[in-house]
PDB file of N, CA and C in Angstrom:
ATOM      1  N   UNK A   1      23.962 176.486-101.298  1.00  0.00           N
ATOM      2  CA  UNK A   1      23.716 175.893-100.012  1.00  0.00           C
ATOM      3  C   UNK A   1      22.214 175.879 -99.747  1.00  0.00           C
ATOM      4  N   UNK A   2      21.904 174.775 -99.676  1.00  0.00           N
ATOM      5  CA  UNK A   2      20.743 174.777 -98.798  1.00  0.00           C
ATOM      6  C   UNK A   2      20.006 174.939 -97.633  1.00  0.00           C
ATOM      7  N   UNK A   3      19.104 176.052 -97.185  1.00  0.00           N
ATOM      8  CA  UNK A   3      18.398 176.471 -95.912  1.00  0.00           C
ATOM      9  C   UNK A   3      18.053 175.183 -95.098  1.00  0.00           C
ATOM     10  N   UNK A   4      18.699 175.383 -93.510  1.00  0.00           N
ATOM     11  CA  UNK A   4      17.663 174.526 -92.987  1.00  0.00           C
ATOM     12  C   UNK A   4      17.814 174.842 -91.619  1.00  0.00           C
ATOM     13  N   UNK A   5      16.959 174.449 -90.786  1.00  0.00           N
ATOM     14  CA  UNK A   5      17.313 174.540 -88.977  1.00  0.00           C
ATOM     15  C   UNK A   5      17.678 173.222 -88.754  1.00  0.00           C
ATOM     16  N   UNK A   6      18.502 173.329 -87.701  1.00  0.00           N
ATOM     17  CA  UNK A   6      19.060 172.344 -86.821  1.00  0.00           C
ATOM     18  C   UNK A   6      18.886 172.988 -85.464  1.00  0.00           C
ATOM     19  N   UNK A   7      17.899 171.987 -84.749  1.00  0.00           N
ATOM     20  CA  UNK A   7      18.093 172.249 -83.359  1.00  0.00           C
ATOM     21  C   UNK A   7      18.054 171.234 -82.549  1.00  0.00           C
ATOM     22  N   UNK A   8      19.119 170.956 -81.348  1.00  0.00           N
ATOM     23  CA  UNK A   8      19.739 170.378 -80.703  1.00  0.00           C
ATOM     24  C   UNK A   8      19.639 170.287 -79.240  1.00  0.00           C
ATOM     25  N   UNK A   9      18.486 170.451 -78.771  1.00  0.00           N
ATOM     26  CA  UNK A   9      18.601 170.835 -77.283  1.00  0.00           C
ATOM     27  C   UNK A   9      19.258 169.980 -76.460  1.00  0.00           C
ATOM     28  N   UNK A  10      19.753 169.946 -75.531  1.00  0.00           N
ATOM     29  CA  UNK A  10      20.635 169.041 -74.452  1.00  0.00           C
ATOM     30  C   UNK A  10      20.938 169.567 -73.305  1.00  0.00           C
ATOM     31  N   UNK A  11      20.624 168.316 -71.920  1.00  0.00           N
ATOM     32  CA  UNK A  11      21.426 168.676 -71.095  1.00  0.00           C
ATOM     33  C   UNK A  11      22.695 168.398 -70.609  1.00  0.00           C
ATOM     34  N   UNK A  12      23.310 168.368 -69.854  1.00  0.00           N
ATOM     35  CA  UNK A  12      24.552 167.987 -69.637  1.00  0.00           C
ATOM     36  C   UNK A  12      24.958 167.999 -68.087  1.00  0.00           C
ATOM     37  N   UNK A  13      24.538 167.219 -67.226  1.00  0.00           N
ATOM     38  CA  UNK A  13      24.844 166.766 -65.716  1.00  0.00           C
ATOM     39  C   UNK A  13      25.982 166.426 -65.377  1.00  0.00           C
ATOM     40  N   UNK A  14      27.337 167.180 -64.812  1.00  0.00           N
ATOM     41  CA  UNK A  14      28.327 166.756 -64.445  1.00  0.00           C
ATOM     42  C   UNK A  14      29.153 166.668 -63.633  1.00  0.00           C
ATOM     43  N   UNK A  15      29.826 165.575 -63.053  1.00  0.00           N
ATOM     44  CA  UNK A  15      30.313 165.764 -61.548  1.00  0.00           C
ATOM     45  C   UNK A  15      29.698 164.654 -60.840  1.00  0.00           C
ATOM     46  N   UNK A  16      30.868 164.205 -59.559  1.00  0.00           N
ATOM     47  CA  UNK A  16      31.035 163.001 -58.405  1.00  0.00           C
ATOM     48  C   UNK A  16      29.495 162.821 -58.106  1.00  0.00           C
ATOM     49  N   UNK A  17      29.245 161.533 -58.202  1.00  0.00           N
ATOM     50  CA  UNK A  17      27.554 160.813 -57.983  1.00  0.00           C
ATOM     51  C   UNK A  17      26.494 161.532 -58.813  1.00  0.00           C
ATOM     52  N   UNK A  18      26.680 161.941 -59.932  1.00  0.00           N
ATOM     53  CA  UNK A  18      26.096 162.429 -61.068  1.00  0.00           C
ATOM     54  C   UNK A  18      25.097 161.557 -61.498  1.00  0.00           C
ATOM     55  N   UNK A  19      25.977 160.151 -61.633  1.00  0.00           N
ATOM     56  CA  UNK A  19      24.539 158.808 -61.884  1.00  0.00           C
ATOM     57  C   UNK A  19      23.787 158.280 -61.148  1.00  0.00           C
ATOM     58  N   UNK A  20      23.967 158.745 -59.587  1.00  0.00           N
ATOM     59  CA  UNK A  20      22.587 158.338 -58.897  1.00  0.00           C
ATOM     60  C   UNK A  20      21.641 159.267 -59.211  1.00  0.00           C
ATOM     61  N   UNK A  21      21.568 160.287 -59.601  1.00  0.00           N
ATOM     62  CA  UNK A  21      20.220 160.941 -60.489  1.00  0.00           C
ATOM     63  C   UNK A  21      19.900 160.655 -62.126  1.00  0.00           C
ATOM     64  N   UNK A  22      20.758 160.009 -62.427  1.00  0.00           N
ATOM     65  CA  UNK A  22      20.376 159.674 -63.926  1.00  0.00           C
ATOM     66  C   UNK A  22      19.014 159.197 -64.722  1.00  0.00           C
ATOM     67  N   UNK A  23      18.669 158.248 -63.040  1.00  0.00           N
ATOM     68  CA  UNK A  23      17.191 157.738 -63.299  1.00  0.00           C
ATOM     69  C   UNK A  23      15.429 158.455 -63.211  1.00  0.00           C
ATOM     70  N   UNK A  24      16.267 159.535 -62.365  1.00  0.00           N
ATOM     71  CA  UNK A  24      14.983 160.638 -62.324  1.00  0.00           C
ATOM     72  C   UNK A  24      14.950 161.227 -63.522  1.00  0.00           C
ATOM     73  N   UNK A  25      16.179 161.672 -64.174  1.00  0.00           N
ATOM     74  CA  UNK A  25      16.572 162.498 -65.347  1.00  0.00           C
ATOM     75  C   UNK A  25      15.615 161.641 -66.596  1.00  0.00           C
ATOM     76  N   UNK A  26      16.049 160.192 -66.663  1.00  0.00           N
ATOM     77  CA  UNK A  26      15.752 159.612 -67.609  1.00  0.00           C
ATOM     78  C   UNK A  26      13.698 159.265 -67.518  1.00  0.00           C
ATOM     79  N   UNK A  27      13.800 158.851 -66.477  1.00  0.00           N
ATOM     80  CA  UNK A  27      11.919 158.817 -65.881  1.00  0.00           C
ATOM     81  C   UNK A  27      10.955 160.058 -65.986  1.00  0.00           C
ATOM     82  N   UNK A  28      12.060 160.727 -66.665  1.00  0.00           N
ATOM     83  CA  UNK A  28      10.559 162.243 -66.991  1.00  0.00           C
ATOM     84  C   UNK A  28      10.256 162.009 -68.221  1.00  0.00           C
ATOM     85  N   UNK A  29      11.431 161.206 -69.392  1.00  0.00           N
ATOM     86  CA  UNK A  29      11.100 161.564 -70.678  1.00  0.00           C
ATOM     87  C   UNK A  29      10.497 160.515 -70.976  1.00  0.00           C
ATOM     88  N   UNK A  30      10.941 159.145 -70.479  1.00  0.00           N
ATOM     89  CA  UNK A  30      10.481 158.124 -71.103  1.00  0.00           C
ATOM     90  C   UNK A  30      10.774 156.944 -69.789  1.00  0.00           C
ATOM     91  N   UNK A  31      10.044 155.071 -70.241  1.00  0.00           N
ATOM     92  CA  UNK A  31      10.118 154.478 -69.234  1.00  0.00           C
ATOM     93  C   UNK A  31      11.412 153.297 -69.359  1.00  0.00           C
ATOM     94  N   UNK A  32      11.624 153.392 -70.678  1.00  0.00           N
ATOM     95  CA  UNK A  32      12.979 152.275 -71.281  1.00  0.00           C
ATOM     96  C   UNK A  32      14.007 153.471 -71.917  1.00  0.00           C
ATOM     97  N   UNK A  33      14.912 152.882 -71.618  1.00  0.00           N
ATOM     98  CA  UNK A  33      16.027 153.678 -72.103  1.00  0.00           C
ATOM     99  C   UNK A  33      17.442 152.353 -72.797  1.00  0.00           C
ATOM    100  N   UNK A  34      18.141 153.276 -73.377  1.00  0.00           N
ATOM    101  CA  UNK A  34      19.270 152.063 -73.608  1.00  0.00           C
ATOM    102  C   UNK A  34      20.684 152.570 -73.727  1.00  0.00           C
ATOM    103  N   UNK A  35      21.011 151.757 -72.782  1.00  0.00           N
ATOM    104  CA  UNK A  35      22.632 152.309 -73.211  1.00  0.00           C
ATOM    105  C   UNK A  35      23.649 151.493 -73.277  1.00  0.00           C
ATOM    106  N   UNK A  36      24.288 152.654 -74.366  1.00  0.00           N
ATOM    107  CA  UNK A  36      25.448 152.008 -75.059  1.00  0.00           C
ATOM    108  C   UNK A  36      26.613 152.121 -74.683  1.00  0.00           C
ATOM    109  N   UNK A  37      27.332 151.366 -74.579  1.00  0.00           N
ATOM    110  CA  UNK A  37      28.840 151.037 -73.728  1.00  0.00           C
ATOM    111  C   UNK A  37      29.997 151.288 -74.853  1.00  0.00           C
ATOM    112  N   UNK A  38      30.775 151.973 -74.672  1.00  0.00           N
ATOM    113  CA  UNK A  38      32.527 152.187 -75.533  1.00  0.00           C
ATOM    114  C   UNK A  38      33.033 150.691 -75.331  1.00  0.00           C
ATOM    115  N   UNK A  39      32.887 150.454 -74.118  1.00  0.00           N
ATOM    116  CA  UNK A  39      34.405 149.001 -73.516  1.00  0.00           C
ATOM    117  C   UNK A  39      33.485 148.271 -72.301  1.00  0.00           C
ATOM    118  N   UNK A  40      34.415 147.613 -71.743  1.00  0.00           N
ATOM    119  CA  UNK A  40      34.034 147.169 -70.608  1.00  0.00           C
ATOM    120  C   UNK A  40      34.609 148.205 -69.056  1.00  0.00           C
ATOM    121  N   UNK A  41      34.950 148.806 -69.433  1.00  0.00           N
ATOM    122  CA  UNK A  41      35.532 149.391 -68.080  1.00  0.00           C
ATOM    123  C   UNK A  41      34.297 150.308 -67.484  1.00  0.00           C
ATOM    124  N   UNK A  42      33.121 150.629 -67.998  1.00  0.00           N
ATOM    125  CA  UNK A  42      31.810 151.116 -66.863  1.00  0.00           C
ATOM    126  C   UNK A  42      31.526 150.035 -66.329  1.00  0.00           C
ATOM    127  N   UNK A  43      32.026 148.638 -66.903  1.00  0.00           N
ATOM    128  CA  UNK A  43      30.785 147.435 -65.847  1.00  0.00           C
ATOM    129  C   UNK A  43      32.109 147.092 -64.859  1.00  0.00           C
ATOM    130  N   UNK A  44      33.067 147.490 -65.634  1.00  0.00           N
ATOM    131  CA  UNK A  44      34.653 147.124 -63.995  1.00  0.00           C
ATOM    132  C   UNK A  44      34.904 147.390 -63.410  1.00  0.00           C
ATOM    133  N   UNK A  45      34.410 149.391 -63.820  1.00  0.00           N
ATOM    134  CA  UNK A  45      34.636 149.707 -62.223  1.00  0.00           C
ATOM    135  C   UNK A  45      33.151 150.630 -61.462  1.00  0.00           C
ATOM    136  N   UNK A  46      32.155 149.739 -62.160  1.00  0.00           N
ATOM    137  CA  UNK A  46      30.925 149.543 -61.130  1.00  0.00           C
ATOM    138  C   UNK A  46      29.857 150.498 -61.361  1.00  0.00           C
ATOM    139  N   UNK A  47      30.106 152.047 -62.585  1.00  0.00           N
ATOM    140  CA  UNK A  47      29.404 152.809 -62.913  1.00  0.00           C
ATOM    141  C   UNK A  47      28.496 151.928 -64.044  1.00  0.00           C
ATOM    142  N   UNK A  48      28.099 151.052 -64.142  1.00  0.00           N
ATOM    143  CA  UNK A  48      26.990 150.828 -64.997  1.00  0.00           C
ATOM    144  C   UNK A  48      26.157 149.986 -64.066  1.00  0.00           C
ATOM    145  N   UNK A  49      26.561 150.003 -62.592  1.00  0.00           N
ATOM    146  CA  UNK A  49      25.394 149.256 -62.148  1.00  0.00           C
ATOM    147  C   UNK A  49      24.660 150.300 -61.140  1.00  0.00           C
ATOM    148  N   UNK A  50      25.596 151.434 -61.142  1.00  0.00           N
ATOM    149  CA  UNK A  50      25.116 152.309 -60.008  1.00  0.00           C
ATOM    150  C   UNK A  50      23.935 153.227 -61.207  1.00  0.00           C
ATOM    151  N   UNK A  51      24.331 153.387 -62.304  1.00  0.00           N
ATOM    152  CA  UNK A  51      23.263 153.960 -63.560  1.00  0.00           C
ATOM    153  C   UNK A  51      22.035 152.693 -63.483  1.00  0.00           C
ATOM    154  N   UNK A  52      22.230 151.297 -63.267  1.00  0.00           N
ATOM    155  CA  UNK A  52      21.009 150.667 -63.465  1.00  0.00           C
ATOM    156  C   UNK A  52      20.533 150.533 -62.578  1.00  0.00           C
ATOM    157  N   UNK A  53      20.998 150.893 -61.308  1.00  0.00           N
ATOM    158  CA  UNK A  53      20.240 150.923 -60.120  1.00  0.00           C
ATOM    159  C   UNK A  53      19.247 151.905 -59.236  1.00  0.00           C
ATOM    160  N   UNK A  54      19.936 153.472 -60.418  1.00  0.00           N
ATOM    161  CA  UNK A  54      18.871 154.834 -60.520  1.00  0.00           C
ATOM    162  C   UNK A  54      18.074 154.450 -61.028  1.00  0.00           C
ATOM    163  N   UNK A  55      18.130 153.688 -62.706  1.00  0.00           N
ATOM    164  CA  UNK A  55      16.851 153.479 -63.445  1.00  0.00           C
ATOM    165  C   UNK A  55      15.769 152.645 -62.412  1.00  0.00           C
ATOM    166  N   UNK A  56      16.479 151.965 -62.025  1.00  0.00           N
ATOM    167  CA  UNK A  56      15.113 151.008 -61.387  1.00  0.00           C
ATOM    168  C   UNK A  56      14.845 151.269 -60.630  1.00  0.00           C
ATOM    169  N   UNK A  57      15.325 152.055 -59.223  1.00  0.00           N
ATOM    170  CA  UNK A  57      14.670 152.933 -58.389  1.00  0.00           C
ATOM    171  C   UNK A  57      13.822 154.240 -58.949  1.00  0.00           C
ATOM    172  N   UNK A  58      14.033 154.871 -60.207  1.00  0.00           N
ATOM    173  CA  UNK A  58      13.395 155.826 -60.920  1.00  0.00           C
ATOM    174  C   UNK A  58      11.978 155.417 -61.167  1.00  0.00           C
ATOM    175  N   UNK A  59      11.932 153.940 -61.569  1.00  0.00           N
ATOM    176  CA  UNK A  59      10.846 153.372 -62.321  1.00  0.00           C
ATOM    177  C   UNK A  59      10.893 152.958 -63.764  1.00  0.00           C
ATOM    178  N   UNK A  60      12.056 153.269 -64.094  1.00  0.00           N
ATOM    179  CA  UNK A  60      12.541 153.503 -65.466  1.00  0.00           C
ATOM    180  C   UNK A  60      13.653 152.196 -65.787  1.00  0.00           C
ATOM    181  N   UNK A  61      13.043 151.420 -66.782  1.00  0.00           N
ATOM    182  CA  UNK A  61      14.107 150.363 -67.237  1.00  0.00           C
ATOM    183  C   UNK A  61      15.019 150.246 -68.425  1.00  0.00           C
ATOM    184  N   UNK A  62      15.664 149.695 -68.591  1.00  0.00           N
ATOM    185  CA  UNK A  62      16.811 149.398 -69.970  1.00  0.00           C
ATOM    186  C   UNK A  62      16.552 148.898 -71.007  1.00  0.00           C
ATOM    187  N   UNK A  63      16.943 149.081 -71.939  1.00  0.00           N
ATOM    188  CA  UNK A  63      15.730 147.963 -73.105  1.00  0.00           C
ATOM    189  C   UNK A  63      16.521 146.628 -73.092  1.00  0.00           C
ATOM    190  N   UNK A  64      17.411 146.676 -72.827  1.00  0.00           N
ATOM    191  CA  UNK A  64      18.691 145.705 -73.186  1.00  0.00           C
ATOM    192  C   UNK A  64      20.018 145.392 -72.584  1.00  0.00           C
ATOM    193  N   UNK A  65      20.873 144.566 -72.021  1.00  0.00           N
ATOM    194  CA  UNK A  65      21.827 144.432 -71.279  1.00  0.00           C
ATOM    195  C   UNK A  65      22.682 143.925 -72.132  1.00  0.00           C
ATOM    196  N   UNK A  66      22.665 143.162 -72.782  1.00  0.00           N
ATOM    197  CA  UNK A  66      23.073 142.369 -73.959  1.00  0.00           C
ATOM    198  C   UNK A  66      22.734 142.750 -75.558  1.00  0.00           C
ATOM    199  N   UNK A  67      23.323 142.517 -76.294  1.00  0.00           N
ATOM    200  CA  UNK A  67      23.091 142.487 -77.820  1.00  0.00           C
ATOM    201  C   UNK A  67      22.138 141.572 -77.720  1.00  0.00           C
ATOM    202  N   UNK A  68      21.980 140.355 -77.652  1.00  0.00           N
ATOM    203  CA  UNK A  68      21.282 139.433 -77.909  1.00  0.00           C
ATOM    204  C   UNK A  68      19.830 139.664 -77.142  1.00  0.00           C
ATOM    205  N   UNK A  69      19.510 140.746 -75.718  1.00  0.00           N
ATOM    206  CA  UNK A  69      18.446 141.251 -75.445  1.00  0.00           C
ATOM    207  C   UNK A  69      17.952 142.043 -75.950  1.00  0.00           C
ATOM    208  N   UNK A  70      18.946 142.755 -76.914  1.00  0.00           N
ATOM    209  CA  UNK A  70      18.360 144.349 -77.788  1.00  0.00           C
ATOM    210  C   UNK A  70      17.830 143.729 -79.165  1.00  0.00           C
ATOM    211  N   UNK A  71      18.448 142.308 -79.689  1.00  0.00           N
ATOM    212  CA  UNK A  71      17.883 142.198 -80.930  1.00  0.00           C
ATOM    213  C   UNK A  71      16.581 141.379 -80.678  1.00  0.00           C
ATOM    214  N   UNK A  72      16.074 140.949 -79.344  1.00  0.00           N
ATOM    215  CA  UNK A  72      14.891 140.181 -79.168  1.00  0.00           C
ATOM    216  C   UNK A  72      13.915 141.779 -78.795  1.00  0.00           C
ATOM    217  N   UNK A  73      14.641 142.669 -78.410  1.00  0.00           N
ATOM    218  CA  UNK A  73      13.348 143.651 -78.025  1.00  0.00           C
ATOM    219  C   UNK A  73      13.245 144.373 -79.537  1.00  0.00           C
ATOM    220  N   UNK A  74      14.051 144.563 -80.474  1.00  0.00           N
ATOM    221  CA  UNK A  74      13.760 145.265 -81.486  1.00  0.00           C
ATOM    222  C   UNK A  74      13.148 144.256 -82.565  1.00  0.00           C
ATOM    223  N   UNK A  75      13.490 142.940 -82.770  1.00  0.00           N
ATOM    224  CA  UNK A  75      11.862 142.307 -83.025  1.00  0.00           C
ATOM    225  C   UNK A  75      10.446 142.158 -82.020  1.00  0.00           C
ATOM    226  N   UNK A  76      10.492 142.298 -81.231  1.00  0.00           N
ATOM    227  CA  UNK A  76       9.257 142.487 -80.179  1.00  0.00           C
ATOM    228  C   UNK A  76       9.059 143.432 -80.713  1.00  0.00           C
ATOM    229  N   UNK A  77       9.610 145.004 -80.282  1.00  0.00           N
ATOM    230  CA  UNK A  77       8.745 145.923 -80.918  1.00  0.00           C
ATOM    231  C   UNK A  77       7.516 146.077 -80.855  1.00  0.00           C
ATOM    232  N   UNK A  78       6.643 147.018 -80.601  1.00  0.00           N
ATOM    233  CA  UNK A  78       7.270 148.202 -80.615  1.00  0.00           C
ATOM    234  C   UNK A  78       7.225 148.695 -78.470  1.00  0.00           C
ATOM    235  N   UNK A  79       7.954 149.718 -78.241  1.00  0.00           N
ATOM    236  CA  UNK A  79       8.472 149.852 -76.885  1.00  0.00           C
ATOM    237  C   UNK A  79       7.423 150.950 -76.282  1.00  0.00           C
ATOM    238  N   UNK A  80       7.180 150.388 -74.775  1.00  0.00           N
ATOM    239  CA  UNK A  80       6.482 151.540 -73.563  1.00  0.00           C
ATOM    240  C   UNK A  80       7.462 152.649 -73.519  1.00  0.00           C
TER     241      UNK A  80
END
């Protein structure tokens, strides 16, 4: 076996209106963020707009809403 470290730090925020702070959370580390969706049921029942509406009150934006916005920002390149 081979020696090695793995370290993993994380937080973990949980509980009712959890994502109206998401955007402060995310605005300390960085100013674009991106997220990735399982299905459609965060945009159906309204938690992916209340998460994009922390970011942008945070100051903090999305890289991408769409596939077709993520593959124009990852040829743009490189990201704030």
């Amino acid at each position: 076996m081979n020696n090695y470290v793995y370290h993993n730090p994380g937080k973990i925020i949980f509980g009712r209106g959890c994502e109206q702070s998401i955007g402060g959370e995310i605005a300390r580390y960085a100013k674009r963020c991106l997220i990735v969706l399982g299905g459609p049921f965060i945009k159906e029942n309204g938690l992916y707009d209340r998460v994009a509406a922390s970011l942008e009150e945070a100051g903090a934006d999305q890289l991408a809403d769409t596939m077709e916005e993520l593959e124009a920002a990852i040829l743009e390149g490189p990201w704030s």
